[in-house]
C-alpha atoms as a PDB file:
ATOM      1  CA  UNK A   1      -1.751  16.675   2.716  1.00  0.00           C
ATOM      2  CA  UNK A   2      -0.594  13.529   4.445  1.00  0.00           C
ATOM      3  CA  UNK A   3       0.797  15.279   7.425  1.00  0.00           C
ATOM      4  CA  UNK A   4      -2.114  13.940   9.713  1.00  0.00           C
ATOM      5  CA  UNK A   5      -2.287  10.721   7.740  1.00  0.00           C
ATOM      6  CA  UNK A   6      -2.496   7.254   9.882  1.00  0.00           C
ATOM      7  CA  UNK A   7       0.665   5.064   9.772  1.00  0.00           C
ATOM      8  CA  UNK A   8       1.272   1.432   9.668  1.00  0.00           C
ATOM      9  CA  UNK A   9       4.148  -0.893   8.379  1.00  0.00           C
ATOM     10  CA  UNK A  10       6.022  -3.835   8.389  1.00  0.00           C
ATOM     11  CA  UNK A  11       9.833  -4.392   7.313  1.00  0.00           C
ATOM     12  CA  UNK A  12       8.984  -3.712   3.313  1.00  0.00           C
ATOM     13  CA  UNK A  13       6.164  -1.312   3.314  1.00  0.00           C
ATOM     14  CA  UNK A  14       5.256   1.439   4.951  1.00  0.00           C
ATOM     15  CA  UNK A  15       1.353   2.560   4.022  1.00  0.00           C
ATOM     16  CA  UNK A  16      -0.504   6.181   4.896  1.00  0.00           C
ATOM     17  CA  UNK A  17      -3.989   6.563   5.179  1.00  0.00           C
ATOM     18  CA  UNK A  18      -6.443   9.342   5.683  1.00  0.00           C
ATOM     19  CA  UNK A  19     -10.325   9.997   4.946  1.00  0.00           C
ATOM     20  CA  UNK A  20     -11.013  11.492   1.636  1.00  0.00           C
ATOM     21  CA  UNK A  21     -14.745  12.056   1.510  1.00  0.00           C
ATOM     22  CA  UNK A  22     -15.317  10.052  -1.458  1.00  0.00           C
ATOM     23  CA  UNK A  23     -17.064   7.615  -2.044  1.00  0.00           C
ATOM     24  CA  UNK A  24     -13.858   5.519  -3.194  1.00  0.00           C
ATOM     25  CA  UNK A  25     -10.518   4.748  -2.402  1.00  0.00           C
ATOM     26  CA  UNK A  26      -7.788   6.094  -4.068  1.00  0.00           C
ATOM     27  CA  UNK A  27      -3.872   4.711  -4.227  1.00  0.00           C
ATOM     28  CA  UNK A  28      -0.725   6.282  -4.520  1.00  0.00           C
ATOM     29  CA  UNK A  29       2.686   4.862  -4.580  1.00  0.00           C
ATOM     30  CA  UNK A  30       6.232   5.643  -3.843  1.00  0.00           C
ATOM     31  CA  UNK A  31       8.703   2.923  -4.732  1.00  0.00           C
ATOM     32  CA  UNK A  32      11.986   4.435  -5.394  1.00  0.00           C
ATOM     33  CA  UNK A  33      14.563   3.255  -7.252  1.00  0.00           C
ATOM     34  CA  UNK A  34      17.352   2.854  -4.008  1.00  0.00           C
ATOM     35  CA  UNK A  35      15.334   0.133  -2.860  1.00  0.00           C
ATOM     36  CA  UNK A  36      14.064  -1.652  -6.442  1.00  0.00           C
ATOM     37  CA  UNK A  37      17.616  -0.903  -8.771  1.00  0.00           C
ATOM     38  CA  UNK A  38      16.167  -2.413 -11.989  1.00  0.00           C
ATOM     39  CA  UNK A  39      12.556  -1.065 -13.677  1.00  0.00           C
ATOM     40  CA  UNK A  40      11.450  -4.581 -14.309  1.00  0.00           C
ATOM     41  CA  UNK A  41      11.472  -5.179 -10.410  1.00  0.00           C
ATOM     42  CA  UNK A  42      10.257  -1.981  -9.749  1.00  0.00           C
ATOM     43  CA  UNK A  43       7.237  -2.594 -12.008  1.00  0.00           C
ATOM     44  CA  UNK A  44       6.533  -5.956 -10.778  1.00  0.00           C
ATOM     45  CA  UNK A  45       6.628  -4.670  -7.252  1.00  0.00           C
ATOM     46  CA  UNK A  46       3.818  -1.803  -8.629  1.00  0.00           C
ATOM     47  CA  UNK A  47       1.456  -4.094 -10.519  1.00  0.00           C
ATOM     48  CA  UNK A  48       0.850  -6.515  -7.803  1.00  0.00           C
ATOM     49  CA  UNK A  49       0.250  -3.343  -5.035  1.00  0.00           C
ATOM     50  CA  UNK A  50      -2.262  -2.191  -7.548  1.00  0.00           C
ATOM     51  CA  UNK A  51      -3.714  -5.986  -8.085  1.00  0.00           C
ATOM     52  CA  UNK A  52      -4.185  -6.284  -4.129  1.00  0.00           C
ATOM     53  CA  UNK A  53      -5.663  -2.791  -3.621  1.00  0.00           C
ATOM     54  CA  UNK A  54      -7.856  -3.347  -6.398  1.00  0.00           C
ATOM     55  CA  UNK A  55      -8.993  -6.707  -4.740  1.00  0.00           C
ATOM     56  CA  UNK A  56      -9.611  -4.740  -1.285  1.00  0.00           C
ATOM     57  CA  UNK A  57     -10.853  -1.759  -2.916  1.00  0.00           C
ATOM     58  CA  UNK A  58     -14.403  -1.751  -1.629  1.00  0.00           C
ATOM     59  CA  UNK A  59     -13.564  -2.135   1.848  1.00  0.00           C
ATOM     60  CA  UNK A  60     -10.740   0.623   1.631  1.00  0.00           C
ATOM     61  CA  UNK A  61     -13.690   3.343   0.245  1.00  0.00           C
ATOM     62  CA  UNK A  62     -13.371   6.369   1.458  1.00  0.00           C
ATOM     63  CA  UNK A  63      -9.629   6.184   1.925  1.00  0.00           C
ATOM     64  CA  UNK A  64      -6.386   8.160   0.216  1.00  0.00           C
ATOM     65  CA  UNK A  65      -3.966   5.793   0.488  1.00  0.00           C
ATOM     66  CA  UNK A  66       0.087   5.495  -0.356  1.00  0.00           C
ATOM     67  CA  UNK A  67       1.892   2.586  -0.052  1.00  0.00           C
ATOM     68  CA  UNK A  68       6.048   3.573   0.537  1.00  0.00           C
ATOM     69  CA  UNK A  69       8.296   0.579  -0.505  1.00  0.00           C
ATOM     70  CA  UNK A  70      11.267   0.620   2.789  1.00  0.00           C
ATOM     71  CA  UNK A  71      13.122  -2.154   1.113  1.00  0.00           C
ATOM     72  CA  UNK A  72      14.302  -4.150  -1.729  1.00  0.00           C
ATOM     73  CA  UNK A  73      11.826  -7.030  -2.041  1.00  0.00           C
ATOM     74  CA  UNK A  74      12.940  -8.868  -5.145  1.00  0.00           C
ATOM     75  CA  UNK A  75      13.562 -11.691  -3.565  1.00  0.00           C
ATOM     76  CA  UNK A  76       9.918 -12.050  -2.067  1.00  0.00           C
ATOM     77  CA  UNK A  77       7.378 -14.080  -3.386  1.00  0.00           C
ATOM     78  CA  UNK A  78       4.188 -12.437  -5.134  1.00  0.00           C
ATOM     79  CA  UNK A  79       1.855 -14.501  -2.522  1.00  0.00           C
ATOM     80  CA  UNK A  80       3.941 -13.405   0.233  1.00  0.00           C
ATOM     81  CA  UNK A  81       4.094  -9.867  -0.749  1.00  0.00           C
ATOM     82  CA  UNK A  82      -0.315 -10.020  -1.141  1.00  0.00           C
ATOM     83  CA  UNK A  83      -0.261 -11.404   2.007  1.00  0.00           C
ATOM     84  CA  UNK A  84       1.856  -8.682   3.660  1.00  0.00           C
ATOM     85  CA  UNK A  85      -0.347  -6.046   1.751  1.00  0.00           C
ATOM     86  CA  UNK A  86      -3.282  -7.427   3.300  1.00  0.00           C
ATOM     87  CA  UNK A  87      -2.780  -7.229   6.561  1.00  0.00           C
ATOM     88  CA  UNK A  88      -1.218  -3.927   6.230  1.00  0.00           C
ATOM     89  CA  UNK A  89      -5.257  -2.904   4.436  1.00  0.00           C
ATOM     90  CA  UNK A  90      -6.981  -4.039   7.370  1.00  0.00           C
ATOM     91  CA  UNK A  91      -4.423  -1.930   9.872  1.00  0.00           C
ATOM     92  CA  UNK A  92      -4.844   1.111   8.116  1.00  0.00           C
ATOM     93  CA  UNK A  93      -8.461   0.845   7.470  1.00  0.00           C
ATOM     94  CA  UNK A  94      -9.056   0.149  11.533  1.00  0.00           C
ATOM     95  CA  UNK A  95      -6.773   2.928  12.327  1.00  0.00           C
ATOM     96  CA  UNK A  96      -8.862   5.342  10.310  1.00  0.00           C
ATOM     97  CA  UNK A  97     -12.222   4.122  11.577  1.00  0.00           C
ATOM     98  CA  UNK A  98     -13.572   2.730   7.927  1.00  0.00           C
ATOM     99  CA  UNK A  99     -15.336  -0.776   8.873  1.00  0.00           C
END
């Protein structure tokens, strides 16, 4: 499905997007345990990329999107990772033509 998806990244994440010809945005996430050892971590590390897509939501409408954790970001602080997520929104949204 996501074999013609758009790409864009940083050092942590790694986030897919393609049009889904709905009339919302919808999120899916791959954070694998290699990269987050402990569940606690893991979940954190889920609940705030849900928090800052449901934030952006509106302007990510019409959008399937996964967000691919690349590293262990335990260590990161959570206004550091929304910042990160942020910019990596607006990327994918200009790379798939939603303004």
């Amino acid at each position: 499905m996501f074999s013609s998806a758009k790409r864009s990244g940083d050092e942590y994440f790694s986030v897919l997007g393609q049009n889904n010809e709905q009339p919302f945005a919808r999120l899916g996430l791959a954070i694998a345990r290699k990269h987050t050892k402990t569940a606690v971590a893991r979940n954190r590390v889920k609940r705030l990329i849900r928090e800052s897509f449901r934030l952006h939501q509106a302007e990510l409408s019409g959008l399937d999107i996964v967000v691919i954790l690349r590293r262990n970001i335990a260590k990161m602080t959570n206004q550091d990772m929304f910042q990160r997520l942020e910019t990596l929104w607006q990327k994918i949204r200009k790379q798939c033509g939603v303004y």
